[in-house]
Protein backbone atom coordinates (compact mmCIF):
# COMPACT_ATOMS: atom_id res chain seq x y z
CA UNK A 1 2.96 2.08 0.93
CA UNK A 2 4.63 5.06 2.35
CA UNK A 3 4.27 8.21 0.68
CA UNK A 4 7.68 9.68 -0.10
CA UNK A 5 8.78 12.68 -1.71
CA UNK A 6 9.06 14.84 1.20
CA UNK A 7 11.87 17.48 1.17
CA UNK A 8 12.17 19.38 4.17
CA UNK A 9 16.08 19.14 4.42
CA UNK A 10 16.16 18.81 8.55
CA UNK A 11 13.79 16.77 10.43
CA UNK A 12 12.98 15.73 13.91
CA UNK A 13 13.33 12.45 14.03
CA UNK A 14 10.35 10.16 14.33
CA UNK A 15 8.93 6.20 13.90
CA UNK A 16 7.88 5.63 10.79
CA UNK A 17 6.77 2.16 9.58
CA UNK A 18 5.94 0.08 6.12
CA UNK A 19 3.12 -2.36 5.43
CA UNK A 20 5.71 -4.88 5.58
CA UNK A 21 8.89 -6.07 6.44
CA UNK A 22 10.94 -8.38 4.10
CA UNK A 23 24.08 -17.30 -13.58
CA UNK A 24 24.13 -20.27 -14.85
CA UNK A 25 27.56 -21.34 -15.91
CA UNK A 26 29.16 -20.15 -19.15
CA UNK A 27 29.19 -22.63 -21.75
CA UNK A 28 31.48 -21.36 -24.23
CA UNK A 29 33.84 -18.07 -25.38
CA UNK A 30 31.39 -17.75 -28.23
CA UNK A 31 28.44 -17.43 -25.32
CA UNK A 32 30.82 -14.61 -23.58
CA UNK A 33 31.67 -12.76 -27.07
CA UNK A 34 27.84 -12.64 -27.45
CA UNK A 35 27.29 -10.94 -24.67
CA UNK A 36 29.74 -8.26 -24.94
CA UNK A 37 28.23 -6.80 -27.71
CA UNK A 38 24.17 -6.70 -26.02
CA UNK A 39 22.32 -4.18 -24.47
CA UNK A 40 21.88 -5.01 -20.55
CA UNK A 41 18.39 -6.63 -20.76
CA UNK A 42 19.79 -8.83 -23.57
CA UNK A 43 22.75 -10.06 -21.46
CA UNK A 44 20.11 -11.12 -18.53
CA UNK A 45 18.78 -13.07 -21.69
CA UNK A 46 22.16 -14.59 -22.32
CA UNK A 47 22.93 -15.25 -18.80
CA UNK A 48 19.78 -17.24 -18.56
CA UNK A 49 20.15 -19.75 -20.98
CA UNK A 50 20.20 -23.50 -19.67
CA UNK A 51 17.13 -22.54 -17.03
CA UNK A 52 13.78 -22.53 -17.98
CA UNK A 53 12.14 -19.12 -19.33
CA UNK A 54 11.55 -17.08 -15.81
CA UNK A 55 13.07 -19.24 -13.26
CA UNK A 56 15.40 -17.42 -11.11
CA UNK A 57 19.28 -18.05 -10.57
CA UNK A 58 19.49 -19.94 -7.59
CA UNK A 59 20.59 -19.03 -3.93
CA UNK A 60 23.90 -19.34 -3.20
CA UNK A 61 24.82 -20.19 0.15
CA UNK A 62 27.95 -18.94 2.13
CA UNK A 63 30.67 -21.92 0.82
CA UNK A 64 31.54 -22.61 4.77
CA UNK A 65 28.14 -22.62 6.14
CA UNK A 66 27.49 -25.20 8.00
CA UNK A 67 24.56 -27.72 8.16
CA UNK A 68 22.60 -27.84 11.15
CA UNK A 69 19.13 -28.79 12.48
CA UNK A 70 16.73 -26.64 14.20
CA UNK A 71 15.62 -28.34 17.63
CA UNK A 72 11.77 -28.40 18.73
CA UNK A 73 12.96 -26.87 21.89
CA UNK A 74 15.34 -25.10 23.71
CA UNK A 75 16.93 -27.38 25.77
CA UNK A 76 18.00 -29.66 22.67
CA UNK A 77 19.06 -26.64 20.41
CA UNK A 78 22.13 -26.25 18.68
CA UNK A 79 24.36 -23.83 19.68
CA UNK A 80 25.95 -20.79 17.16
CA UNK A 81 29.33 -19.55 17.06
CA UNK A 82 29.51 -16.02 16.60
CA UNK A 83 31.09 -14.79 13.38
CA UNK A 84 29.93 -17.93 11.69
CA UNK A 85 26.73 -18.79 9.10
CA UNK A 86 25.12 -21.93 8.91
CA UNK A 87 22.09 -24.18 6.59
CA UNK A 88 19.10 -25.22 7.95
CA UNK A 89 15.05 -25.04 7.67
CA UNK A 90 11.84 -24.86 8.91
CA UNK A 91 8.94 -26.91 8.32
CA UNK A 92 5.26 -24.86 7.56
CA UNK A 93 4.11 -23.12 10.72
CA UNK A 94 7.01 -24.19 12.43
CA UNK A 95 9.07 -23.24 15.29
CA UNK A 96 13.16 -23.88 15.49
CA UNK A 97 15.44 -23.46 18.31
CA UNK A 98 18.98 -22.51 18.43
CA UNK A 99 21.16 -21.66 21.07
CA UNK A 100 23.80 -18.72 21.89
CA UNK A 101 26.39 -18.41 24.78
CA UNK A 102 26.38 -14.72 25.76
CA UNK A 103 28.35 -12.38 28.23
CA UNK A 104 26.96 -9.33 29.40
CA UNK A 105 29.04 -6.65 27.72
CA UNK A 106 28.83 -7.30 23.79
CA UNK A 107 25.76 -7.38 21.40
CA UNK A 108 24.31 -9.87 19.37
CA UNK A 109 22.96 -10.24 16.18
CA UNK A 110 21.20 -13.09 14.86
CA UNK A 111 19.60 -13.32 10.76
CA UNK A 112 17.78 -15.61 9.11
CA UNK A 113 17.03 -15.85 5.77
CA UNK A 114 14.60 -17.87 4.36
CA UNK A 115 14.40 -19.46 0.86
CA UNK A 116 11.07 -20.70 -0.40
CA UNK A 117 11.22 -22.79 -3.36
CA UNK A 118 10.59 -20.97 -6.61
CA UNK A 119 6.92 -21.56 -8.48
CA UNK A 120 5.07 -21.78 -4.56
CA UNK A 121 2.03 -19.98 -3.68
CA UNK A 122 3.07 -17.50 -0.88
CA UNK A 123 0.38 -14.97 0.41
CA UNK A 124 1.18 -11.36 1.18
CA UNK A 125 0.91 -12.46 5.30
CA UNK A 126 3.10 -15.31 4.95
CA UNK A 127 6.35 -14.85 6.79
CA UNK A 128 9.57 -15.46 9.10
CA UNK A 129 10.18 -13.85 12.41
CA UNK A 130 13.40 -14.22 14.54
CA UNK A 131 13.73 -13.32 17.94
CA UNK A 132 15.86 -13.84 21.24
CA UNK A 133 14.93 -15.13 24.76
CA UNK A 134 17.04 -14.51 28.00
CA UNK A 135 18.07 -17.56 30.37
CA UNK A 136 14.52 -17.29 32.03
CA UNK A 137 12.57 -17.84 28.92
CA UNK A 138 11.90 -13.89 28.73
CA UNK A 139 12.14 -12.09 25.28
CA UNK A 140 14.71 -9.62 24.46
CA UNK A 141 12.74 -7.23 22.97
CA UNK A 142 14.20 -4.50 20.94
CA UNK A 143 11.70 -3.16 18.93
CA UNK A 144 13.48 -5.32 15.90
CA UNK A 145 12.11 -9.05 16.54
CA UNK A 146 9.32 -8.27 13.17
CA UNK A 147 8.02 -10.63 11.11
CA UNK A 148 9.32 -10.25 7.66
CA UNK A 149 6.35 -10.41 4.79
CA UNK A 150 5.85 -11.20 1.02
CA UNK A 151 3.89 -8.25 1.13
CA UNK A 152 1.54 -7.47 -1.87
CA UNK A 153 4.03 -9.09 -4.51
CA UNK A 154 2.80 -12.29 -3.32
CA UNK A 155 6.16 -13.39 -4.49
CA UNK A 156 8.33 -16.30 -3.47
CA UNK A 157 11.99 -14.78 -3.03
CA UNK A 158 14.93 -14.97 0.08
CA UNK A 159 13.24 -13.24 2.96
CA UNK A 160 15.02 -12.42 6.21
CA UNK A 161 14.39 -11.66 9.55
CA UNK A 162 16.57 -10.88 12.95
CA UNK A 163 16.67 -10.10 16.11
CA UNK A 164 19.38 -8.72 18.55
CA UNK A 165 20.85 -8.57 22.04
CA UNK A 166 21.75 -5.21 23.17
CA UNK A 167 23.81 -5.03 26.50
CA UNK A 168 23.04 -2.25 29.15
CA UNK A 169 19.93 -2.54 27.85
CA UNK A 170 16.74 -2.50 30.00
CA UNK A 171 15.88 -6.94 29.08
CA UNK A 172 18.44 -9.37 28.61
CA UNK A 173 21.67 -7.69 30.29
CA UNK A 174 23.26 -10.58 31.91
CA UNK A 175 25.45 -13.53 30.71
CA UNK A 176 24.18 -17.28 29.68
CA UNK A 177 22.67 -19.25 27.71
CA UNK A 178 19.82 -17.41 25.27
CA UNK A 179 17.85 -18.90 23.10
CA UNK A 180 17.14 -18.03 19.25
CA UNK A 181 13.69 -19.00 18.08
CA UNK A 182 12.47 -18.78 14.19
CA UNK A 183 8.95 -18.92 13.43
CA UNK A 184 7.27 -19.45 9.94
CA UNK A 185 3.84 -18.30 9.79
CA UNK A 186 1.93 -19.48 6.68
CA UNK A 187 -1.55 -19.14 5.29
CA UNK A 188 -3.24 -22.40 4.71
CA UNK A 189 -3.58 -21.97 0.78
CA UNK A 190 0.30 -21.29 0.89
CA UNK A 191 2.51 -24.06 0.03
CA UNK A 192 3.41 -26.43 2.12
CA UNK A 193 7.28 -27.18 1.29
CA UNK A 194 9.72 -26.51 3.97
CA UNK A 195 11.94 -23.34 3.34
CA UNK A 196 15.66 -23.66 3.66
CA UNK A 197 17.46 -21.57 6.16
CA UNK A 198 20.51 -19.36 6.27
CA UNK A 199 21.46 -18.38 9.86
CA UNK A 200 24.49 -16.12 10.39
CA UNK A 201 24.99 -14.93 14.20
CA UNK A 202 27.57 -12.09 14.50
CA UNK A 203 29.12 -10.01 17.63
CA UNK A 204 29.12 -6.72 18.46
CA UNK A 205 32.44 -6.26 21.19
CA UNK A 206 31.47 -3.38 23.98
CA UNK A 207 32.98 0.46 23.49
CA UNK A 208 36.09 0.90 25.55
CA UNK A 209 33.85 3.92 27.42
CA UNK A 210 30.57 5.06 27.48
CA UNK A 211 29.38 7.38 25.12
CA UNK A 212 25.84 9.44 24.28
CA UNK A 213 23.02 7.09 25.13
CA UNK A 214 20.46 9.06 22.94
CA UNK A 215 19.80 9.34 18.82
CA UNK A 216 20.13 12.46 17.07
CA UNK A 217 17.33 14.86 17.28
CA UNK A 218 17.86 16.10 13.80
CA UNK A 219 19.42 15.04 10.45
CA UNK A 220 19.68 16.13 6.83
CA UNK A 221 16.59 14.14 5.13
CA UNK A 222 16.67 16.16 2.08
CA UNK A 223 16.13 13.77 -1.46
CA UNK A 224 19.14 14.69 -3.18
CA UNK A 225 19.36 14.92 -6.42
CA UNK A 226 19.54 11.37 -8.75
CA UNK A 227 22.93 10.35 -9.68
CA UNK A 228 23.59 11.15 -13.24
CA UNK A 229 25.56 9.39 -15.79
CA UNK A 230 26.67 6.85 -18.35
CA UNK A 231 25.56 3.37 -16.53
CA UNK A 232 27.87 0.52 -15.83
CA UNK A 233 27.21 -3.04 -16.39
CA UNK A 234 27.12 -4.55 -12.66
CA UNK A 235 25.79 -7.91 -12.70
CA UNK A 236 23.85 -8.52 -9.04
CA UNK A 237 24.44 -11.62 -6.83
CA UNK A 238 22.12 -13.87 -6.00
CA UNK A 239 22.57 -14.20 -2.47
CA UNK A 240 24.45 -11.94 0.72
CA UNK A 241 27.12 -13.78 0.53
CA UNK A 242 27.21 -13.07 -3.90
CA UNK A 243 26.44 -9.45 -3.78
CA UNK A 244 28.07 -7.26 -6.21
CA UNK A 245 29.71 -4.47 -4.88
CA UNK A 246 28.92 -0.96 -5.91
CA UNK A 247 29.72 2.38 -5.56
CA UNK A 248 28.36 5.86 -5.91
CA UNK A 249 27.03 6.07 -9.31
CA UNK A 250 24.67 4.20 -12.23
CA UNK A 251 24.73 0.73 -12.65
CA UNK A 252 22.54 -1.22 -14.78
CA UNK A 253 21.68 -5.32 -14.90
CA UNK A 254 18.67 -7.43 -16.14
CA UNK A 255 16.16 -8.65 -14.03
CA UNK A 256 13.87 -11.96 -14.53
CA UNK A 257 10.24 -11.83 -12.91
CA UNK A 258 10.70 -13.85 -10.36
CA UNK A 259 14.54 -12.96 -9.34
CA UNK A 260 16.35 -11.37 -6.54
CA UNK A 261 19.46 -9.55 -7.15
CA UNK A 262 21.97 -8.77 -4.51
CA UNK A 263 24.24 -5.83 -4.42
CA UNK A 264 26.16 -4.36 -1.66
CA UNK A 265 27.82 -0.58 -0.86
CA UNK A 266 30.39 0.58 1.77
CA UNK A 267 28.73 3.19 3.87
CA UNK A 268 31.37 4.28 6.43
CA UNK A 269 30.81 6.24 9.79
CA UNK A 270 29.33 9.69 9.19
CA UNK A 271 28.23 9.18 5.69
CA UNK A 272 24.10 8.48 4.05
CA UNK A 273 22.85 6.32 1.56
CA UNK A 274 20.77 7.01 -0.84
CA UNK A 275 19.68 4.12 -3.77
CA UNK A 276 16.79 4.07 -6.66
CA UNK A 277 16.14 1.17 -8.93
CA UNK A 278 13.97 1.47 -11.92
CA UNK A 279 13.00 -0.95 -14.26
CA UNK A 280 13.08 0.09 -18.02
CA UNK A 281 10.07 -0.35 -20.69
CA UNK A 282 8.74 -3.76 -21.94
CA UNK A 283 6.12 -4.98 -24.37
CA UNK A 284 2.77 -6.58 -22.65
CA UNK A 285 -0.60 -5.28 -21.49
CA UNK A 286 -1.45 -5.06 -17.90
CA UNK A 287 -0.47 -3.47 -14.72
CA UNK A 288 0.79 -4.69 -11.48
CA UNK A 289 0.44 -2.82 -8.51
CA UNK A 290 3.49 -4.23 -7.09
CA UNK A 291 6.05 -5.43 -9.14
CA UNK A 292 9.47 -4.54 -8.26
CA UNK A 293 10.66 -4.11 -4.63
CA UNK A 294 14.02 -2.87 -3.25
CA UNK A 295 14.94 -3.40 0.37
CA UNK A 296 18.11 -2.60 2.45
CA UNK A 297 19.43 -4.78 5.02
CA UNK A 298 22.48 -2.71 7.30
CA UNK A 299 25.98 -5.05 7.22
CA UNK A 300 24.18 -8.13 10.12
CA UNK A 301 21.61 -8.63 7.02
CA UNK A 302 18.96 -6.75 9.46
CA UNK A 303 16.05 -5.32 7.49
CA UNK A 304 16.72 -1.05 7.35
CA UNK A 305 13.96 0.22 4.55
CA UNK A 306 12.34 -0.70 1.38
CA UNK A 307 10.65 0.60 -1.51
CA UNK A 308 8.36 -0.59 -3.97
CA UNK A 309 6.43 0.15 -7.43
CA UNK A 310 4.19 -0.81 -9.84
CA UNK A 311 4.50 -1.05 -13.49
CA UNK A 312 2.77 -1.24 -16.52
CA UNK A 313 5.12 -1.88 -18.96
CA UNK A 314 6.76 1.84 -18.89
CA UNK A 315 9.57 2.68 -16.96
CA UNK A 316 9.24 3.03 -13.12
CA UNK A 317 11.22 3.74 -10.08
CA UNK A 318 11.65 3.09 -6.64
CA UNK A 319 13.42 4.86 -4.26
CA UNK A 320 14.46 4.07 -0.69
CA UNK A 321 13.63 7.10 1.64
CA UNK A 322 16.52 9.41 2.70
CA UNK A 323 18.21 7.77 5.99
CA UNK A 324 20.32 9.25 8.51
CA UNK A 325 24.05 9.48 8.30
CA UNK A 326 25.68 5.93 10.16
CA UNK A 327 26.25 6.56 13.50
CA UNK A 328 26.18 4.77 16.79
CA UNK A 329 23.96 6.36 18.48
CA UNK A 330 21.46 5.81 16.19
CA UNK A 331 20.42 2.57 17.87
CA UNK A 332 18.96 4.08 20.29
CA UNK A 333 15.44 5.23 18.54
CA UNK A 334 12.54 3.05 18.30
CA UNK A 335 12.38 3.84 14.63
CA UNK A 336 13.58 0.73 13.03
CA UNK A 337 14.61 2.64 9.97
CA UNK A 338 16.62 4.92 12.19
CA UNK A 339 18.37 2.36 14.52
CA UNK A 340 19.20 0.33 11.26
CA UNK A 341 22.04 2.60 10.22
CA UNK A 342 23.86 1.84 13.80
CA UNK A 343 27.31 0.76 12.08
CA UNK A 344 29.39 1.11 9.12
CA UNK A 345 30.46 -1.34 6.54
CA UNK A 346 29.08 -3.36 3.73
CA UNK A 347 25.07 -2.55 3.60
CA UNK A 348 23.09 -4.42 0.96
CA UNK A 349 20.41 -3.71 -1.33
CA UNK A 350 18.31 -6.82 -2.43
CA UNK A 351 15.79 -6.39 -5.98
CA UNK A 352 13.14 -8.45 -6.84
CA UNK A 353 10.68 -8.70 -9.28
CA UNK A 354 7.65 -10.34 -8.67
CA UNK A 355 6.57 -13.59 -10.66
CA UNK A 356 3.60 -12.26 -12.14
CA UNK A 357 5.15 -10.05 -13.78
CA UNK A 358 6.49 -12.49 -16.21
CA UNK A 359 2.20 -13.41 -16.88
CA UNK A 360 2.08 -9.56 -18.42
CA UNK A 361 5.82 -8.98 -19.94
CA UNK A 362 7.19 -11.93 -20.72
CA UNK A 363 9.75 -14.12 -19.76
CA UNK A 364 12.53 -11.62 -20.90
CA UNK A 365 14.68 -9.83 -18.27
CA UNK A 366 13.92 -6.40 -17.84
CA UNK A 367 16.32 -3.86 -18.26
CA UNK A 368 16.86 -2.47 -14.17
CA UNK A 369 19.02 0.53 -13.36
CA UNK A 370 20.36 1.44 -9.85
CA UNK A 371 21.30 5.12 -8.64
CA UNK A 372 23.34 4.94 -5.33
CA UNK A 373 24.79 7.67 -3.77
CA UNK A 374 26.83 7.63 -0.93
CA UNK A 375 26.98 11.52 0.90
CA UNK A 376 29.49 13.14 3.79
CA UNK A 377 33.34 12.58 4.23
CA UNK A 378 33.85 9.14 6.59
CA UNK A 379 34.20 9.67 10.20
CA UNK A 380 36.52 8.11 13.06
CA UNK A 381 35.05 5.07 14.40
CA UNK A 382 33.80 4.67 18.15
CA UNK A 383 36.07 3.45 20.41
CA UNK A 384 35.55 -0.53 20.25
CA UNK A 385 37.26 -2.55 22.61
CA UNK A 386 40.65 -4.24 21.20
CA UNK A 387 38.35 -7.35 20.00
CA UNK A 388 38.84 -9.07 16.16
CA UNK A 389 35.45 -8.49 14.72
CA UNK A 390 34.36 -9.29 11.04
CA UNK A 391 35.71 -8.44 7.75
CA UNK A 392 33.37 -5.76 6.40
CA UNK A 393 30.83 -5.58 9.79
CA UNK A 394 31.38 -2.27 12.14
CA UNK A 395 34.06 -0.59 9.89
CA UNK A 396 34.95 0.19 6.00
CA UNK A 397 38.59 -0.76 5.03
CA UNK A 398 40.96 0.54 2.37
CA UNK A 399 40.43 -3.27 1.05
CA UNK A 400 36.29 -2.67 0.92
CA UNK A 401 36.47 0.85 -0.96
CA UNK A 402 38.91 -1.16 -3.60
CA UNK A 403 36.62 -3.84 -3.68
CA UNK A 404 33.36 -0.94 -4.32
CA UNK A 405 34.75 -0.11 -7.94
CA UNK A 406 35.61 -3.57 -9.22
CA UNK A 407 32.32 -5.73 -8.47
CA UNK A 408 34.09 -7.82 -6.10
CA UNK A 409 31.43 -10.23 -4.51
CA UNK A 410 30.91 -10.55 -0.96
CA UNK A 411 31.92 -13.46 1.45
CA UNK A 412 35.62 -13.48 0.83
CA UNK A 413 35.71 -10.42 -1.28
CA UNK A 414 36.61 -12.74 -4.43
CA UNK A 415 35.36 -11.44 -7.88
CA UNK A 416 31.98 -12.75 -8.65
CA UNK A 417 32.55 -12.96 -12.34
CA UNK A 418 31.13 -9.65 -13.25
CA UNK A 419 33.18 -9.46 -16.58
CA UNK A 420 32.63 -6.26 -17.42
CA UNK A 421 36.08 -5.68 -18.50
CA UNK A 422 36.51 -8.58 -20.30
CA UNK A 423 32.42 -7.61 -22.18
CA UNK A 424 33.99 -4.19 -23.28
CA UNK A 425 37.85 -5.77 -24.66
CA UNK A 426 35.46 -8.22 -26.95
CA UNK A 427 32.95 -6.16 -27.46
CA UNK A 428 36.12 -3.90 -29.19
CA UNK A 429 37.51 -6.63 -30.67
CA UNK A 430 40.98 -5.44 -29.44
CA UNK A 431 42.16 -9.13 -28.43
CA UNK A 432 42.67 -12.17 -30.19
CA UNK A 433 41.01 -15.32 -30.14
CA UNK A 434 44.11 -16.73 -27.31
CA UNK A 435 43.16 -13.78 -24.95
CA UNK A 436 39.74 -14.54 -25.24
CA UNK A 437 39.60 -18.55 -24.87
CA UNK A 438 42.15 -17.40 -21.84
CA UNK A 439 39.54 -14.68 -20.45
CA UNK A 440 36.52 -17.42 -20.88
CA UNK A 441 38.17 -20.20 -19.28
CA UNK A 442 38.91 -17.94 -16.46
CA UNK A 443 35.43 -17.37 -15.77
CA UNK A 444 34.14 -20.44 -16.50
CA UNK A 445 36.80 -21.42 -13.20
CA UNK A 446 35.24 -18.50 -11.17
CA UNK A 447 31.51 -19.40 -11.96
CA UNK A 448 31.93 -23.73 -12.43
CA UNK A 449 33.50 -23.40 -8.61
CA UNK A 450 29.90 -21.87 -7.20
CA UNK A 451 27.29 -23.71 -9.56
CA UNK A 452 28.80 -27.45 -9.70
CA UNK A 453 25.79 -28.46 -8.01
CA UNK A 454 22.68 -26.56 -10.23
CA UNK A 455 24.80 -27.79 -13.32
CA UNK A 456 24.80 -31.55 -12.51
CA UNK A 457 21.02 -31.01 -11.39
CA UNK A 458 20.87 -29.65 -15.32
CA UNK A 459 21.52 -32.74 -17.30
CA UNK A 460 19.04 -33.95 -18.85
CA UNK A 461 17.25 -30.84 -19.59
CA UNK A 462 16.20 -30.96 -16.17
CA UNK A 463 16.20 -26.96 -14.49
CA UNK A 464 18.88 -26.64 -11.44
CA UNK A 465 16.52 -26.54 -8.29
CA UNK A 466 16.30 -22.98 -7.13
CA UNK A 467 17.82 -24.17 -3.56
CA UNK A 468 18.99 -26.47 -1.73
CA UNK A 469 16.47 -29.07 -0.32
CA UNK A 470 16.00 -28.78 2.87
CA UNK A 471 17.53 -31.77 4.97
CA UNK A 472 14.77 -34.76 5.35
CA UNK A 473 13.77 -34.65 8.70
């Protein structure tokens, strides 16, 4: 674990590294009216009813991703369109080939997230790694193509990995035909189940002129002070494309051992991030050495920082270490970390809890509070060429701060369902019972349309799977 802490305001820049690198439905108004009136670890409880004690939410995938099949070499691979995210998998100690059409000006970035089913053994080694070969079978090597761990939580959860393309960079600078390759490494004691796959390739278009080739010497690292404050209720996603937006401030949610929860902030040119998460006192005995882990992922879902703790049933916090204002020159430092905060827009924060935990504190979510702070006045952007590039990737809109304040989820920037309007008009008991069957069968519309299929996998008592089987083979 790295030891944090440090204050010493300006620093040289340097390469640091970490031991690794990695809602059910609402069944009535009387089930929403409830909720308004609990505390947030009692709403988690709520939310969870209709899936078996401890098993997470499952994954949603993007709603236009497509389905695709990883080849067992390149020459029969699938080719990816940029700007696009597609479904897939990969077998146990597998490798998958896909295929990208490059030209020698823009960059590339390719993610993969993969979804192990929820209740298999994972070891801390077990992993994913992503990277990209030129049209001569030679690796583009970037000093991001790491495998992405479970790391000590020994935890199955959505773990994701990329690689990337830089042009004018010293491998891989001309146009063709590259290859993506995905590799799951597994322990044999691990489970053998395939993992599902979500693959998203995106495209960086070239500066209209050069600018500074080099990273910034020096940068404020000071650990500012924790965001103070009455929290909000800001329910997390369960996937990238479900994260709840936030903004600077407190937020607090319920966490299941077990559960990721996804949450996103706009971080514009010129400004830092900063984020905590703490998880609040429970009843049990024990201690885990690693129980909760944070990590950042920049807006192409590639892995920036984490931070993890332990717990032992009194309340703990992890914080990610200070990071370097976004700039675009900051890809140019081999410190992953560093180079991670190359571009402004949405960046996302993913929580989990590890499984275990539920062994020593229940079943019962835990109450889990974020502190994000977003520091600096936004900057001009670099001068891209005059090409379309994605909503929320390379820039912050007008649209995305809106979207920061009001939970808005991420994909199409439609409203995830975070109610916590509607929690607070109940809970005051300022409506009548219309408004309220008019409020619940609104969100019942908003959250029906993303889980039709874990509720018809939920008759019969049966739990919703916690993905989407991977496509027989």
């Amino acid at each position: 674990m790295t030891i944090r802490g440090y204050d010493e305001g300006w620093r040289v820049m340097g390469r640091r590294t970490g031991w690794w690198r990695g809602r059910t439905a609402l069944t009535c108004v009387a089930a929403l009216c409830a909720v308004a009136v609990l505390p947030g670890p009692a709403q988690g409880q709520a939310r969870g009813q209709g899936m078996a004690a401890g098993t997470p939410d499952p994954y949603v995938f993007a709603e236009d991703a497509q389905r695709i099949d990883g080849a067992p070499n390149a020459a029969e691979a699938v080719q990816l369109a940029p700007g696009e995210t597609y479904k897939s998998s990969v077998q146990n100690n597998e490798k998958v080939y896909y295929r990208l059409q490059l030209d020698n000006v823009s960059n590339a970035y390719v993610s993969a997230t993969a979804l192990p089913r929820t209740g298999t053994n994972v070891a801390s080694s077990d992993g994913l790694k992503v990277s990209l070969q030129d049209p001569d079978g030679h690796s583009c090597f970037s000093g991001d193509a790491e495998v992405a761990r479970f790391g000590p939580t020994e935890s199955p959860r959505p773990l994701t990995a990329w690689a990337s393309r830089r042009a004018g960079g010293y491998a891989c600078r001309t146009a063709g035909t590259y290859t993506v390759v995905v590799e799951r490494t597994s322990r044999a004691d691990s489970s053998p189940d395939d993992w599902s796959l979500e693959l998203q390739y995106v495209s960086e278009p070239a500066l209209k002129r050069t600018g500074p080739t080099t990273a910034p010497e020096t940068w404020n690292s000071a650990s500012p002070k924790p965001v103070s404050g009455t929290p909000k209720i800001r329910r997390g996603g369960t996937s990238f494309n479900e994260a709840r937006a936030l903004e600077q401030g407190v937020w607090k949610d319920g966490i299941r051992a077990g559960q990721t929860r996804f949450y996103r902030i706009p971080v514009d040119w010129g400004q830092q991030l900063y984020a905590t998460a703490e998880l609040g006192a429970a009843d049990g005995d024990g201690f885990l050495g690693n129980a909760l882990v944070m990590s950042l992922y920049n807006p192409v879902r590639a892995f920036v920082d984490d931070a993890d703790t332990g717990y032992d049933g009194t309340p703990k916090s992890a914080a990610l270490e200070p990071l370097p204002a976004v700039a675009y020159e900051n890809r140019y430092t081999v410190d992953n970390q560093v180079s991670g905060m190359r571009f402004a827009g949405w960046y996302y924060l993913a929580v989990h809890l590890g499984a275990e935990a539920a062994d020593k504190f229940g079943d019962g979510p835990l109450g889990l509070t974020l502190r994000v702070r977003v520091s600096g006045a936004a900057g001009a952007e670099p001068a891209y060429a005059g090409v379309a590039r994605p909503r929320g990737v390379f820039d912050v809109t007008a649209g995305d701060k809106g979207a920061a304040p009001s939970g808005a989820a991420a994909a199409d920037g439609r409203d995830g369902g975070d109610s916590d309007t509607t929690m607070r008009l109940v809970a005051a008991g300022g409506i009548g019972a219309g408004s309220v069957l008019v409020l619940g069968l609104g969100a019942w519309t908003v959250v029906a349309r993303r889980r039709a299929d874990g509720a018809a996998a939920m008759a019969g008592g049966a739990v919703a799977r916690e993905y989407e089987p991977p496509r027989a083979r």
